[in-house]
C-alpha atoms as a PDB file:
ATOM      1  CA  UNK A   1      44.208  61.767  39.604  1.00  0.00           C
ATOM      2  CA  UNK A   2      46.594  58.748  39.559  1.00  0.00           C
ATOM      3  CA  UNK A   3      49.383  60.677  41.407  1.00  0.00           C
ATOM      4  CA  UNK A   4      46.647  61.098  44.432  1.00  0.00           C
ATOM      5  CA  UNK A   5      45.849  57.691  44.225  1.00  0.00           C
ATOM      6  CA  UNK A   6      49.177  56.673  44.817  1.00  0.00           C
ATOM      7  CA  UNK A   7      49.503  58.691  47.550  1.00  0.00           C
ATOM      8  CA  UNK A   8      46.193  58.124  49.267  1.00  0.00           C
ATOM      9  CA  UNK A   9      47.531  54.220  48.676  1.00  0.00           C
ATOM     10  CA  UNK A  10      50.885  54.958  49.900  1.00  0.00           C
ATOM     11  CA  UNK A  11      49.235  56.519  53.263  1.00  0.00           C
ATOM     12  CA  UNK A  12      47.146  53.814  53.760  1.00  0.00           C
ATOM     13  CA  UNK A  13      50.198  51.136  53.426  1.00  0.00           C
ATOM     14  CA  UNK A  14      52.152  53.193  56.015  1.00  0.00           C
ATOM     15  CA  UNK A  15      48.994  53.497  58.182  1.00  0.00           C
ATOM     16  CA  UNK A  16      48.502  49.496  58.473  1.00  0.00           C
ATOM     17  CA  UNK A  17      52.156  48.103  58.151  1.00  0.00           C
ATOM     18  CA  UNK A  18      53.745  50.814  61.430  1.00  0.00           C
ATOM     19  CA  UNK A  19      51.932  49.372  63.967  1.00  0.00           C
ATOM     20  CA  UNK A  20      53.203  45.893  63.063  1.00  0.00           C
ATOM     21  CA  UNK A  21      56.704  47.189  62.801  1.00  0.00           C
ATOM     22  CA  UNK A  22      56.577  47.093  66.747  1.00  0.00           C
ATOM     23  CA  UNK A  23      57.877  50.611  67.098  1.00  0.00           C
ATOM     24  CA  UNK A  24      61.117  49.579  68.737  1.00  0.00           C
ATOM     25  CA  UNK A  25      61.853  46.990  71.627  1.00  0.00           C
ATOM     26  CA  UNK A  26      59.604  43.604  71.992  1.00  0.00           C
ATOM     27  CA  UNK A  27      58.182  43.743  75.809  1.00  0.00           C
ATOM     28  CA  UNK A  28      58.792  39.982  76.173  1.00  0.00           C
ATOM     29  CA  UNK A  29      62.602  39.058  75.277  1.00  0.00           C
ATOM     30  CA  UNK A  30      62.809  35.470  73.194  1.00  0.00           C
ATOM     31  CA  UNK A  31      64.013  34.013  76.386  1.00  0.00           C
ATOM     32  CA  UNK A  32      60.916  34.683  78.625  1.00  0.00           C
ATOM     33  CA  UNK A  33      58.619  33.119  75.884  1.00  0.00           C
ATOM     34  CA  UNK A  34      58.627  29.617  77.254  1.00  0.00           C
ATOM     35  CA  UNK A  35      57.909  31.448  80.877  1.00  0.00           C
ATOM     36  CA  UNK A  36      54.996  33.610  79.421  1.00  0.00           C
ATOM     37  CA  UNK A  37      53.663  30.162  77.313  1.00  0.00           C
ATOM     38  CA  UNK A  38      53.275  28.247  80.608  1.00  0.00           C
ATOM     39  CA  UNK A  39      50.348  27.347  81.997  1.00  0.00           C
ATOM     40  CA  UNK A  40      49.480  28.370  85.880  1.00  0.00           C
ATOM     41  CA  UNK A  41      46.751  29.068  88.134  1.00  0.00           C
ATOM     42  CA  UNK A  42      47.296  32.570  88.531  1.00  0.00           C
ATOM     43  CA  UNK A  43      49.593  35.415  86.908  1.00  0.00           C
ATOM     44  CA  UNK A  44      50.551  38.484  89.040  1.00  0.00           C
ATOM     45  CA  UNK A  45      51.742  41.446  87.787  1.00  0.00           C
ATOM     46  CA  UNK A  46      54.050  43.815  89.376  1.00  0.00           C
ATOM     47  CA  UNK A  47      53.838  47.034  86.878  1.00  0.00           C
ATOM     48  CA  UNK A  48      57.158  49.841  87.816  1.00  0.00           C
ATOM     49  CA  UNK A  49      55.462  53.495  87.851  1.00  0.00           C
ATOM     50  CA  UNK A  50      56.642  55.007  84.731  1.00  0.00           C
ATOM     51  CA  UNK A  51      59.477  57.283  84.977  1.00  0.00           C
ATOM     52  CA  UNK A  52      59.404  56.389  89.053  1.00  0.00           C
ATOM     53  CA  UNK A  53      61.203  54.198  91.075  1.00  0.00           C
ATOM     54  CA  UNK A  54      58.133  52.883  92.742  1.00  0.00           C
ATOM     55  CA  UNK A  55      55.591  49.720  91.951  1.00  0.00           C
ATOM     56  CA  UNK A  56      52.453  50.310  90.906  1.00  0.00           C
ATOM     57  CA  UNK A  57      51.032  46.920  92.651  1.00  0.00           C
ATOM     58  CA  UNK A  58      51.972  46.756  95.649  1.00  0.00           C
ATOM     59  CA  UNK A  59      50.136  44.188  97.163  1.00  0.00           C
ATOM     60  CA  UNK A  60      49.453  41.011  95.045  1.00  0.00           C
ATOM     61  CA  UNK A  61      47.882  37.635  96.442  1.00  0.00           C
ATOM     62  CA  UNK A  62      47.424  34.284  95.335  1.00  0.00           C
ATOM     63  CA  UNK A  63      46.494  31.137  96.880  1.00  0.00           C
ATOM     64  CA  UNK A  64      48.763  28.942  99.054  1.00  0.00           C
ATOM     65  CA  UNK A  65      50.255  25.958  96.759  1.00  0.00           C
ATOM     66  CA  UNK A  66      48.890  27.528  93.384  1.00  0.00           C
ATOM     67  CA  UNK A  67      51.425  27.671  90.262  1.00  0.00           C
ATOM     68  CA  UNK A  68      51.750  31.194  89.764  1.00  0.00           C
ATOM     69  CA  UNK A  69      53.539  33.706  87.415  1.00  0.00           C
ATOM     70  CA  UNK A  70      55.078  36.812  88.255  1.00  0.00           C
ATOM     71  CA  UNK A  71      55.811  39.303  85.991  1.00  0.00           C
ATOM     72  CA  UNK A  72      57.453  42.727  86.378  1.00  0.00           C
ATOM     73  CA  UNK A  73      56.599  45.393  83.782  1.00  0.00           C
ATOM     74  CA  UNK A  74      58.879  48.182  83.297  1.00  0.00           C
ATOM     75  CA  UNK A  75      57.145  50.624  81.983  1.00  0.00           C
ATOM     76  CA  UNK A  76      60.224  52.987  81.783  1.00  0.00           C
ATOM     77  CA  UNK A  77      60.742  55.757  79.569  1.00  0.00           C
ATOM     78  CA  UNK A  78      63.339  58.121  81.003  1.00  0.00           C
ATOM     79  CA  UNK A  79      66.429  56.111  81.610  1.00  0.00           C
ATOM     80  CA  UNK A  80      67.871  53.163  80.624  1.00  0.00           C
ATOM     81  CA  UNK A  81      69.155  53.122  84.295  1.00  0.00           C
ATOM     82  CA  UNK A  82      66.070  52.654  85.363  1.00  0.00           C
ATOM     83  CA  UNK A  83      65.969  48.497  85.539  1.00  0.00           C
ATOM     84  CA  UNK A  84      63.872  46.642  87.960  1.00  0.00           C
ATOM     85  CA  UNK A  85      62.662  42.995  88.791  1.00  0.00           C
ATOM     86  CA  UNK A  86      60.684  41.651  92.002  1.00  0.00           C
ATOM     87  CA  UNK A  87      62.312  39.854  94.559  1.00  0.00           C
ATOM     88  CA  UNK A  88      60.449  37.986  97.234  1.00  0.00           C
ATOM     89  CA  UNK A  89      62.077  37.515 100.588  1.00  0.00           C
ATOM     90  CA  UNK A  90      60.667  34.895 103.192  1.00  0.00           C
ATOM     91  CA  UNK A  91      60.690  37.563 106.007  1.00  0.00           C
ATOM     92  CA  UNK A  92      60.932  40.988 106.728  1.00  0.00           C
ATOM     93  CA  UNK A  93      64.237  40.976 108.832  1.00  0.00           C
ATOM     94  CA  UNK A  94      65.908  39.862 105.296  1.00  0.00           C
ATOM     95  CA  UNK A  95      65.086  42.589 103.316  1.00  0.00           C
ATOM     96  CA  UNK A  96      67.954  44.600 104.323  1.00  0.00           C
ATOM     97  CA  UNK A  97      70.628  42.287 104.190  1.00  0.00           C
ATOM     98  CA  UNK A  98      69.480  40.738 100.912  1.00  0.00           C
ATOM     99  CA  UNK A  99      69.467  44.392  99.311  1.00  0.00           C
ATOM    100  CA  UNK A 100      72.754  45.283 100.467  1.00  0.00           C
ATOM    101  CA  UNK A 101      74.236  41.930  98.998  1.00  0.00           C
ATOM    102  CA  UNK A 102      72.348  42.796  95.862  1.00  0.00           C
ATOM    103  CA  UNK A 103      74.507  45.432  95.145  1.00  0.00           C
ATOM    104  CA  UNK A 104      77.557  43.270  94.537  1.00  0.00           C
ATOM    105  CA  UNK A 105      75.906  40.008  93.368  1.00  0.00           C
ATOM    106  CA  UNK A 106      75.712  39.153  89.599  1.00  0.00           C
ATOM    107  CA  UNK A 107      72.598  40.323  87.839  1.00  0.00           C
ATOM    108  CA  UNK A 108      71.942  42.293  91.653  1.00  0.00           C
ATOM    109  CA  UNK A 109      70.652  38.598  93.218  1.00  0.00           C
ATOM    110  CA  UNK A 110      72.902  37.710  96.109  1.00  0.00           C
ATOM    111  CA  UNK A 111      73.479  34.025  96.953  1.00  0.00           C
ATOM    112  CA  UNK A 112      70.736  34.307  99.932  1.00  0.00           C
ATOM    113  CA  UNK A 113      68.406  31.251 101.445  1.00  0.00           C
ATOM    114  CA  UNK A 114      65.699  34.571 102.373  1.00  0.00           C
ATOM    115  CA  UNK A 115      65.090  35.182  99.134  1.00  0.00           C
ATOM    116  CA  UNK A 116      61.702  33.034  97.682  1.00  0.00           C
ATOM    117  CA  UNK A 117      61.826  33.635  93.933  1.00  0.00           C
ATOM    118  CA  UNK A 118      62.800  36.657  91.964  1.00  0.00           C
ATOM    119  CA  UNK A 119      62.291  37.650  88.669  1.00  0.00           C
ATOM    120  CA  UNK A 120      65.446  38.631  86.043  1.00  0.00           C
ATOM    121  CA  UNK A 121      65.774  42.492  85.770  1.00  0.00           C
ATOM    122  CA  UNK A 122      63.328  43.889  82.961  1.00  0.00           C
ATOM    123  CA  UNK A 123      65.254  46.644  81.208  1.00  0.00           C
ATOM    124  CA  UNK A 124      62.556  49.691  80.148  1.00  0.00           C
ATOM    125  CA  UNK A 125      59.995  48.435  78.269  1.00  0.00           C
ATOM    126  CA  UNK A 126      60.187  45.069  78.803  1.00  0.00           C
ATOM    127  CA  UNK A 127      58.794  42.548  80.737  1.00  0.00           C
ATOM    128  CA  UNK A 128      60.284  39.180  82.786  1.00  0.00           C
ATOM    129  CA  UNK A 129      58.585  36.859  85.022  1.00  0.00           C
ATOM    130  CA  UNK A 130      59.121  33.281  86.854  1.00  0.00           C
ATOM    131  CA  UNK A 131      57.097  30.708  87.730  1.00  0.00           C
ATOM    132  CA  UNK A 132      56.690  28.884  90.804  1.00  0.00           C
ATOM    133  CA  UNK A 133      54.164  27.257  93.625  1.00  0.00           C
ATOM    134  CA  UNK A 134      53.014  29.516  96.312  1.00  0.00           C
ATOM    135  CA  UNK A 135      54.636  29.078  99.598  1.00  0.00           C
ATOM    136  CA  UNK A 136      52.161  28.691 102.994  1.00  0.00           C
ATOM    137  CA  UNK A 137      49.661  31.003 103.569  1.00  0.00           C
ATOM    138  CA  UNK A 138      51.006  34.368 105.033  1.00  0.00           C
ATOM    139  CA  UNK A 139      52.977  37.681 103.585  1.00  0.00           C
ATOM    140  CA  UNK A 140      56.307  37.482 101.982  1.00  0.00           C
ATOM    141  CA  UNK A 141      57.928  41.316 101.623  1.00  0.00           C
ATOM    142  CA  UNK A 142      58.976  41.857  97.769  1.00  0.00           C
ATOM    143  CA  UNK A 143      62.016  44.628  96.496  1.00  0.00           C
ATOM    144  CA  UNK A 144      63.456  45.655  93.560  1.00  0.00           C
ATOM    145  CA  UNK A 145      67.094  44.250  93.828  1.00  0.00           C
ATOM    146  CA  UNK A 146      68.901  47.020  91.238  1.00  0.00           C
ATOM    147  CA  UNK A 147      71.203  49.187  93.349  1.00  0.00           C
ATOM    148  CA  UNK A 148      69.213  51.864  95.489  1.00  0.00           C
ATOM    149  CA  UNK A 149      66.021  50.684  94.277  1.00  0.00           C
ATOM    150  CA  UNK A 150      65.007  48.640  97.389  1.00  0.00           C
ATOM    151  CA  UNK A 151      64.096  52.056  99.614  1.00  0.00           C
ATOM    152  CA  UNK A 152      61.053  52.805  97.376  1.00  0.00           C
ATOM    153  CA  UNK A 153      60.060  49.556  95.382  1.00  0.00           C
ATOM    154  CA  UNK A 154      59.080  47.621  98.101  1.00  0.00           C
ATOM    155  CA  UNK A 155      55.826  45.403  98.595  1.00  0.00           C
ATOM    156  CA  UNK A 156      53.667  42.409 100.165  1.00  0.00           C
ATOM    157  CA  UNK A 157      52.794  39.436  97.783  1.00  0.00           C
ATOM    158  CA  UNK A 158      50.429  37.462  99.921  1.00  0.00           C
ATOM    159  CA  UNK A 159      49.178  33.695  99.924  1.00  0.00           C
ATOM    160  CA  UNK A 160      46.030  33.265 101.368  1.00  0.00           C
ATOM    161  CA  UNK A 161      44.984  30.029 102.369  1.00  0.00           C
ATOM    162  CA  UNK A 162      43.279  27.641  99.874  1.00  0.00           C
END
């Protein structure tokens, strides 16, 4: 009986102590902690269709002049190739240019006054955000900035008036 015992024990012990093991990568890397820790009026989150290169949220909206956080979550299993962030451009006429600079620019964010605020690119499983005040009421068009990305991860993050 004391072999099953220790066995029933030593299921129970692996039962409760894998979950805290974290079963691989932390979503939130040690530099985003501060970000995530901050306090703001509003936090929107851009999730990345798993295994897709699309975003889940589209359209996200926040009051003009709040302090909000973005946050892309990269919900990627497939490939490690598959990075994304969230990029938002002051006007629709940009979004081209700024994507096509991307592609060349360090950490794919070109030097570019049409570009808002972006978020660092979340590798799979992960998530990044930034903080910031919302600009005037109206809609700013928002891309994911890794190489060929922009076609299909495109949305509208909208500040409605307060």
């Amino acid at each position: 009986m004391n072999h099953v015992h220790s066995i029933l024990l030593a299921a129970v012990v692996l039962v409760f102590t894998l979950p805290g093991c974290g079963g691989g990568v932390d979503p939130i890397p040690p530099e985003m902690v501060p970000i995530f820790e901050e306090q703001v009026d509003v936090e929107l989150v851009v999730r990345a269709r798993r295994n897709a290169m699309e975003y889940l949220d589209t359209r996200i909206e926040a009051p003009a002049g709040a302090k909000v956080r973005i946050v892309i979550d990269n919900t990627e299993t497939s490939s490690s190739a598959m990075v994304h962030n969230v990029v938002v451009i002051h006007v629709e006429s940009a979004v081209d240019r700024v994507a096509l600079a991307a592609q060349r620019a360090p950490g794919n964010i070109p030097d570019d006054p049409a570009i808002l605020v972006y978020t660092p690119q979340a590798e799979p499983h992960t998530k990044m955000a930034v903080v910031f005040t919302m600009p005037p009421a109206g809609e700013y068009p928002f891309i994911c900035t890794y190489p060929g990305h922009f076609q299909t991860m495109r949305g509208t993050l909208v500040s409605t008036p307060n």
